[in-house]
Protein backbone atom coordinates (compact mmCIF):
# COMPACT_ATOMS: atom_id res chain seq x y z
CA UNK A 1 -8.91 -64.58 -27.19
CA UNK A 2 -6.30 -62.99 -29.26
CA UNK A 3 -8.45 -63.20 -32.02
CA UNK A 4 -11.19 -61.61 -30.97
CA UNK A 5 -9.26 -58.75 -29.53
CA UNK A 6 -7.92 -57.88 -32.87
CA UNK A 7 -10.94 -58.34 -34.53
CA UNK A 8 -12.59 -56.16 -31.67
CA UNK A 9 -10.07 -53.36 -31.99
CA UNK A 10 -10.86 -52.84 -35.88
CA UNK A 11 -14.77 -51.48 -34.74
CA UNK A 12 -12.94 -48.85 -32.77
CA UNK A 13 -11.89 -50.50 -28.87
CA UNK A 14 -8.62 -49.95 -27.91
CA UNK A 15 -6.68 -52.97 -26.59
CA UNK A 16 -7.49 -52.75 -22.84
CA UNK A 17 -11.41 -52.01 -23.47
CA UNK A 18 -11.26 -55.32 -26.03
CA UNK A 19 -9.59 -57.12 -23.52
CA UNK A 20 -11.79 -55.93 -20.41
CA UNK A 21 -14.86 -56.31 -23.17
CA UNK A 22 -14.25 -60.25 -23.08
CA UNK A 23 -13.52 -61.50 -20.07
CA UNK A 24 -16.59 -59.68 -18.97
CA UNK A 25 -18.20 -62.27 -21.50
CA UNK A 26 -16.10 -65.19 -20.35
CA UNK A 27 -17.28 -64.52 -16.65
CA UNK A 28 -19.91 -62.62 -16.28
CA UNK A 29 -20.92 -60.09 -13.55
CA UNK A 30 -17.74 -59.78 -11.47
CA UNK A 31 -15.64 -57.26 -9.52
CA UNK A 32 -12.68 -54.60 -11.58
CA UNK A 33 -9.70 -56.71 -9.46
CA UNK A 34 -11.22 -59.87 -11.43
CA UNK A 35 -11.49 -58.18 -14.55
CA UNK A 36 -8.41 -57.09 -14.21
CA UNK A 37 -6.72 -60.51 -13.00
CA UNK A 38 -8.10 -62.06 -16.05
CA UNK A 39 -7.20 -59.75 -18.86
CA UNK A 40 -4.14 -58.73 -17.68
CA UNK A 41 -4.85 -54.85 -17.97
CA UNK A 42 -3.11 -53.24 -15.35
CA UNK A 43 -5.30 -52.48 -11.85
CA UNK A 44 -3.94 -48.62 -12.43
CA UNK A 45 -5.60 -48.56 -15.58
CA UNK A 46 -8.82 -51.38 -15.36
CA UNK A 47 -11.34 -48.51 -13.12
CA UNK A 48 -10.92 -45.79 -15.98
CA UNK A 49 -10.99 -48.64 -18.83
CA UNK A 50 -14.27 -50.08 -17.61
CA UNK A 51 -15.70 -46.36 -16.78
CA UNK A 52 -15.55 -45.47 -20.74
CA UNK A 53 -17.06 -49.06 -21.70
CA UNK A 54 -19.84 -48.37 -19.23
CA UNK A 55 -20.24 -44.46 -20.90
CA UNK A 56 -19.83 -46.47 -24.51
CA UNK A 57 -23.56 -48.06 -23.00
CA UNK A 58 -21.26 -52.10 -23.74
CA UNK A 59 -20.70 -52.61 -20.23
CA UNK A 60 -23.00 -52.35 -16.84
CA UNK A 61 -22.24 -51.24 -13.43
CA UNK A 62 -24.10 -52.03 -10.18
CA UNK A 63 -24.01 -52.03 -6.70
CA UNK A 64 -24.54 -55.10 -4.46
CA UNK A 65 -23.63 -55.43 -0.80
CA UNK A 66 -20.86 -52.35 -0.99
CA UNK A 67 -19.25 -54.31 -4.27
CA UNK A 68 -19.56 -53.01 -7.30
CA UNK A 69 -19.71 -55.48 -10.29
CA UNK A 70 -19.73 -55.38 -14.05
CA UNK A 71 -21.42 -57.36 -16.63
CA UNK A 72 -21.17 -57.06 -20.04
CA UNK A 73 -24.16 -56.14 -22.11
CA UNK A 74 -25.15 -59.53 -23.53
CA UNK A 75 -23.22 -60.61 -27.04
CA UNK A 76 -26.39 -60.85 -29.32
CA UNK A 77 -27.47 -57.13 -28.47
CA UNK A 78 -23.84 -55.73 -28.66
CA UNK A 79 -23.53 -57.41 -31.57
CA UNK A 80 -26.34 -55.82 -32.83
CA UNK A 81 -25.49 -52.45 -31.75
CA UNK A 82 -22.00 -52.43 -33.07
CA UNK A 83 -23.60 -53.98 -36.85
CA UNK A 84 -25.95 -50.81 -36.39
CA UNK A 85 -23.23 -48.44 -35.05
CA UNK A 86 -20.88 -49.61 -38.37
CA UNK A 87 -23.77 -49.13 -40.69
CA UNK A 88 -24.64 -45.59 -39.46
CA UNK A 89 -20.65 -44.62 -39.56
CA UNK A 90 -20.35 -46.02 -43.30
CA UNK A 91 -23.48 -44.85 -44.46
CA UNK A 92 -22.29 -41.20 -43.16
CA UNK A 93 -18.51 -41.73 -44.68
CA UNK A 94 -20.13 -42.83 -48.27
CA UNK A 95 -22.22 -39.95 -48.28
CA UNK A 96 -19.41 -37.46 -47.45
CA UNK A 97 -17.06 -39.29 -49.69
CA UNK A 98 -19.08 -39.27 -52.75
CA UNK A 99 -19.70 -35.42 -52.46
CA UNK A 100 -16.39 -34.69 -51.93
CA UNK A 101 -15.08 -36.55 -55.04
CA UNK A 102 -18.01 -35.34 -57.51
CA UNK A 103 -17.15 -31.89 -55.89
CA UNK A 104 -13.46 -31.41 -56.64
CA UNK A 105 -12.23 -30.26 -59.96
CA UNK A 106 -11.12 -33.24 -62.83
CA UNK A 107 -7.52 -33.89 -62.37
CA UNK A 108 -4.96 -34.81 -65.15
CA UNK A 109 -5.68 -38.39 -66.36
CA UNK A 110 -2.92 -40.44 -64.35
CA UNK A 111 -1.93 -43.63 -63.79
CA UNK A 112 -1.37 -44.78 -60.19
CA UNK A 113 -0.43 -47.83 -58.58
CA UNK A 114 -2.53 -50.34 -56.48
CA UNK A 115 -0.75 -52.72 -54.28
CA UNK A 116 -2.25 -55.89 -52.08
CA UNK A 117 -4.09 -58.76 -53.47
CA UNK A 118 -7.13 -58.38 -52.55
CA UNK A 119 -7.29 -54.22 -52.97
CA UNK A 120 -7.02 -55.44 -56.48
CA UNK A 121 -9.38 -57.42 -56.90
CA UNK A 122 -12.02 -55.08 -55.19
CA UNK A 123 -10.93 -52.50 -57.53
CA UNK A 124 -11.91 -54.61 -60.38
CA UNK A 125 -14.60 -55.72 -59.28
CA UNK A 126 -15.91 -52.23 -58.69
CA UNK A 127 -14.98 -50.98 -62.07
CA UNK A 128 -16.97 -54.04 -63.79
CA UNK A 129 -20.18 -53.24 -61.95
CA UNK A 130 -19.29 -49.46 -63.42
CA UNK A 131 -19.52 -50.90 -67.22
CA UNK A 132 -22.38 -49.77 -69.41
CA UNK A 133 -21.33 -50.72 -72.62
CA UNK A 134 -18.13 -52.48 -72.89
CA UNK A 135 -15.55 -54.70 -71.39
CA UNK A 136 -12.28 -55.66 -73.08
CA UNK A 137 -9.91 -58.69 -71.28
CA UNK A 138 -6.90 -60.16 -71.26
CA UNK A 139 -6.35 -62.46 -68.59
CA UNK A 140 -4.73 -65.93 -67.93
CA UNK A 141 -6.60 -68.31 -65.27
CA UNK A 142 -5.64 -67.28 -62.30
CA UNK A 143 -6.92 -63.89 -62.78
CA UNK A 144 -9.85 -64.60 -65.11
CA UNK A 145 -10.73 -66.85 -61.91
CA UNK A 146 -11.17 -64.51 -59.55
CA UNK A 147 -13.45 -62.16 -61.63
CA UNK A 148 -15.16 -65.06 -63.27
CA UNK A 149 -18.72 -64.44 -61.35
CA UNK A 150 -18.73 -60.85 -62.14
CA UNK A 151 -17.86 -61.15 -65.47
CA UNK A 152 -20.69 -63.71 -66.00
CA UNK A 153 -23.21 -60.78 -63.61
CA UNK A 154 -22.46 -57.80 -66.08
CA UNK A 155 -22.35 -60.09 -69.68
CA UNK A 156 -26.07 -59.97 -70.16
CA UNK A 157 -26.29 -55.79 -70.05
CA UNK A 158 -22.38 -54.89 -71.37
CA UNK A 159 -20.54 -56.33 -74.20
CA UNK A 160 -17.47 -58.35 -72.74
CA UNK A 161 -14.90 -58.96 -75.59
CA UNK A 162 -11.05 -60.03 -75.32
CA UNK A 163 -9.05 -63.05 -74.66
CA UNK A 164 -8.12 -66.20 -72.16
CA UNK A 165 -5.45 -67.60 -71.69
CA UNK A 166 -5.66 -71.45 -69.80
CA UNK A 167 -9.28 -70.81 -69.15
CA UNK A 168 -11.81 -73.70 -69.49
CA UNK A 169 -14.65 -72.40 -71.42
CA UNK A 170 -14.69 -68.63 -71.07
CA UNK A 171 -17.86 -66.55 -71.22
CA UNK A 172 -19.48 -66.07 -74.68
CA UNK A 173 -17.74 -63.62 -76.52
CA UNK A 174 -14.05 -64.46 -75.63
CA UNK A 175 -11.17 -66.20 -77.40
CA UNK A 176 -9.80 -68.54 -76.39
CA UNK A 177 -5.89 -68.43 -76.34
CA UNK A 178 -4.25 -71.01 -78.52
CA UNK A 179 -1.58 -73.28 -77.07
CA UNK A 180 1.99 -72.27 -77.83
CA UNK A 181 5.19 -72.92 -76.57
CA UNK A 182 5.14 -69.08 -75.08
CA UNK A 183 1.92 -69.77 -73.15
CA UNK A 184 3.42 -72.93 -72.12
CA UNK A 185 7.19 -71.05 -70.83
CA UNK A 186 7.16 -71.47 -66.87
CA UNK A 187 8.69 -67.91 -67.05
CA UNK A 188 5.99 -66.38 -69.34
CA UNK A 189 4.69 -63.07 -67.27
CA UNK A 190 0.86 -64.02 -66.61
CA UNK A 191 -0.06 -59.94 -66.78
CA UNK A 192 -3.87 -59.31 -66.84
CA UNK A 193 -5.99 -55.95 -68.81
CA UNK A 194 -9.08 -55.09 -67.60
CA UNK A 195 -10.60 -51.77 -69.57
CA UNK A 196 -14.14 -50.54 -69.20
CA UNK A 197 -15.94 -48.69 -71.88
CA UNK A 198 -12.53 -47.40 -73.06
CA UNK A 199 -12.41 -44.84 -69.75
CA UNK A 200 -10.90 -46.72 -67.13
CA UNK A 201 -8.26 -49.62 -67.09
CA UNK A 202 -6.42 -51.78 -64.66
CA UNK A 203 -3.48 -54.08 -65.49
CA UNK A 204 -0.54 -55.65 -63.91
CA UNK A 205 1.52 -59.01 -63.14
CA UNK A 206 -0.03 -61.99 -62.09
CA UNK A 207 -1.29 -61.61 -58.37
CA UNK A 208 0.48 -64.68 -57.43
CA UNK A 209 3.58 -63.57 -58.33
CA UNK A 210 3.56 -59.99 -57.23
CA UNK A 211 0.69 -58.03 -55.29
CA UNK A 212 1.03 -54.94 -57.39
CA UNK A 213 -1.28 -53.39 -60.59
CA UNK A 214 -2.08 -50.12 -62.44
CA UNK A 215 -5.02 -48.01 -62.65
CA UNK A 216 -5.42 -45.52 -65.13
CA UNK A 217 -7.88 -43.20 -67.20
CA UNK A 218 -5.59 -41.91 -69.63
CA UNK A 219 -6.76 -42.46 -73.00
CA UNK A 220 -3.39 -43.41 -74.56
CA UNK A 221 -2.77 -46.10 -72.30
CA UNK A 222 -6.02 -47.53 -72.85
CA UNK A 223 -6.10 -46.86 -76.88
CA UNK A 224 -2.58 -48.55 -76.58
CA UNK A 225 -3.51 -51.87 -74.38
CA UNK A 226 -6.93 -52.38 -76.02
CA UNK A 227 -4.90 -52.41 -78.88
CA UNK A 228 -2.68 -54.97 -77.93
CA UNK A 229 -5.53 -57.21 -76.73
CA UNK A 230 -7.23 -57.19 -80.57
CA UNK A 231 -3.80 -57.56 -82.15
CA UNK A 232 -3.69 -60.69 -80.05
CA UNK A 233 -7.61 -61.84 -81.12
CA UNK A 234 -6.82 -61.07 -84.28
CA UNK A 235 -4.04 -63.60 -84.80
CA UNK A 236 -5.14 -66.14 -82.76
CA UNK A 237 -8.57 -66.19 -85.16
CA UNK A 238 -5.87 -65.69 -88.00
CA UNK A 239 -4.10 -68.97 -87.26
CA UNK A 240 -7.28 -70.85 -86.65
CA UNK A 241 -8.52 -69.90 -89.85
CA UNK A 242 -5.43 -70.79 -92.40
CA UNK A 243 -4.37 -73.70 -94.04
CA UNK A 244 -0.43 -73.26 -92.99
CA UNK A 245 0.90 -74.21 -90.25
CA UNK A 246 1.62 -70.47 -88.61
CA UNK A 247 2.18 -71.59 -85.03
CA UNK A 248 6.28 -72.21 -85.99
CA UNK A 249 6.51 -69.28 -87.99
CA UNK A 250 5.17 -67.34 -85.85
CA UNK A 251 7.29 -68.39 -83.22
CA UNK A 252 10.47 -67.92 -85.27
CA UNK A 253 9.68 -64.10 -85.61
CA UNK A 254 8.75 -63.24 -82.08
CA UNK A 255 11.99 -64.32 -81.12
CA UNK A 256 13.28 -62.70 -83.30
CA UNK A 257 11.90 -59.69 -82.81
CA UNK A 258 12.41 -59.47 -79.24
CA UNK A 259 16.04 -60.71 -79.36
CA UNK A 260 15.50 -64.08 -77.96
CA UNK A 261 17.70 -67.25 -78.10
């Protein structure tokens, strides 16, 4: 029951009504003492509570033999009415929404920070629908993963270039990270790019370690990640394509570039 009380309360009943709302489903027509007995919302408060669900057209009221009773209007038609209700309210808010943003003057390109899991992910996922020419990646598993089907959607209509790291045959079009003893570090940072048509970006951490990433349309920061990401192509199709054994060397000087033992 608790369940469906929170559930209820996220289409807009307050705790009492969601309550009330159910046990009127769980027992059908009965009196406001046995609605209340069963919920447990208070006998003060259960006349005015069932009063607004029976103005709110969910619950009904009628008179038989001096006792008034309440049933609740049957699950398959609220359920339809509150799908209809939701539409109505989100097709109104997308509407407004929409205006509003197209209306208000461009602000200074920014970068701003996005927090919970799947926030993220919707946010990509919104921005790759939003490509019309290009897509540049970075992305280890995990990450690559969870985009994987939209990816694959938006391939046939927008260029998707970049790199994977750990990924089992990648969509056409991206490289395949090499195995090194960096990709292979348990502590190596498994951060993610996603850029789109050189206008937006997102990047961050691995979601599995921390729920946080970055979304930005500054042009430097994209210039300067997209960057990164071919640097990265280049030398893994670099060290594919020579004779010498690179991998060591290569090694060798990242450390020591970065100061590492």
């Amino acid at each position: 029951m608790d369940y469906i009380v929170q559930q209820l309360k996220k289409i807009g009943f307050n705790e009492y009504e969601a309550k009330s709302y159910v046990s009127l489903v769980k027992q059908g027509p009965v009196t406001a003492y046995q609605v209340s007995k069963d919920s447990g919302v208070p006998r003060a408060r259960i006349y005015e509570i069932l009063g607004n669900l029976v103005e709110k057209g969910i619950v009904m009221k009628e008179e038989i033999n001096d006792t008034t009773r309440y049933s609740p209007l049957p699950v398959e038609i609220f359920l339809q009415k509150a799908q209809s209700e939701w539409q109505s309210t989100y097709e109104g808010i997308s509407d407004s929404l929409k205006k509003l943003e197209t209306s208000e003057e461009k602000t200074d390109n920014r970068v701003i920070t996005l927090k919970d899991n799947q926030t993220i992910i919707s946010y990509c996922q919104t921005l790759i629908k939003k490509a019309e020419k290009r897509i540049v990646i970075s992305m280890w598993d995990e990450m690559y993963e969870a985009l994987k089907e939209d990816l694959a959607e938006v391939a046939d209509k927008v260029s998707v270039q970049g790199i994977t790291l750990h990924v089992e045959n990648p969509i056409k079009n991206l490289e395949a990270h090499r195995i090194t003893p960096y990709t292979e570090t348990r502590s190596t940072e498994h951060w993610f790019i996603l850029s789109i048509d050189s206008k937006e970006m997102i990047y961050g951490p691995s979601l599995e370690e921390r729920n946080i990433a970055f979304y930005t349309d500054d042009p430097v920061h994209i210039y300067l990640l997209e960057d990164y990401i071919w640097h990265d192509v280049l030398v893994n199709r670099l060290v594919r394509r020579s004779q010498d054994d690179l991998e060591q060397w290569i090694t060798a000087e990242r450390r020591a570039f970065f100061m590492e033992k």
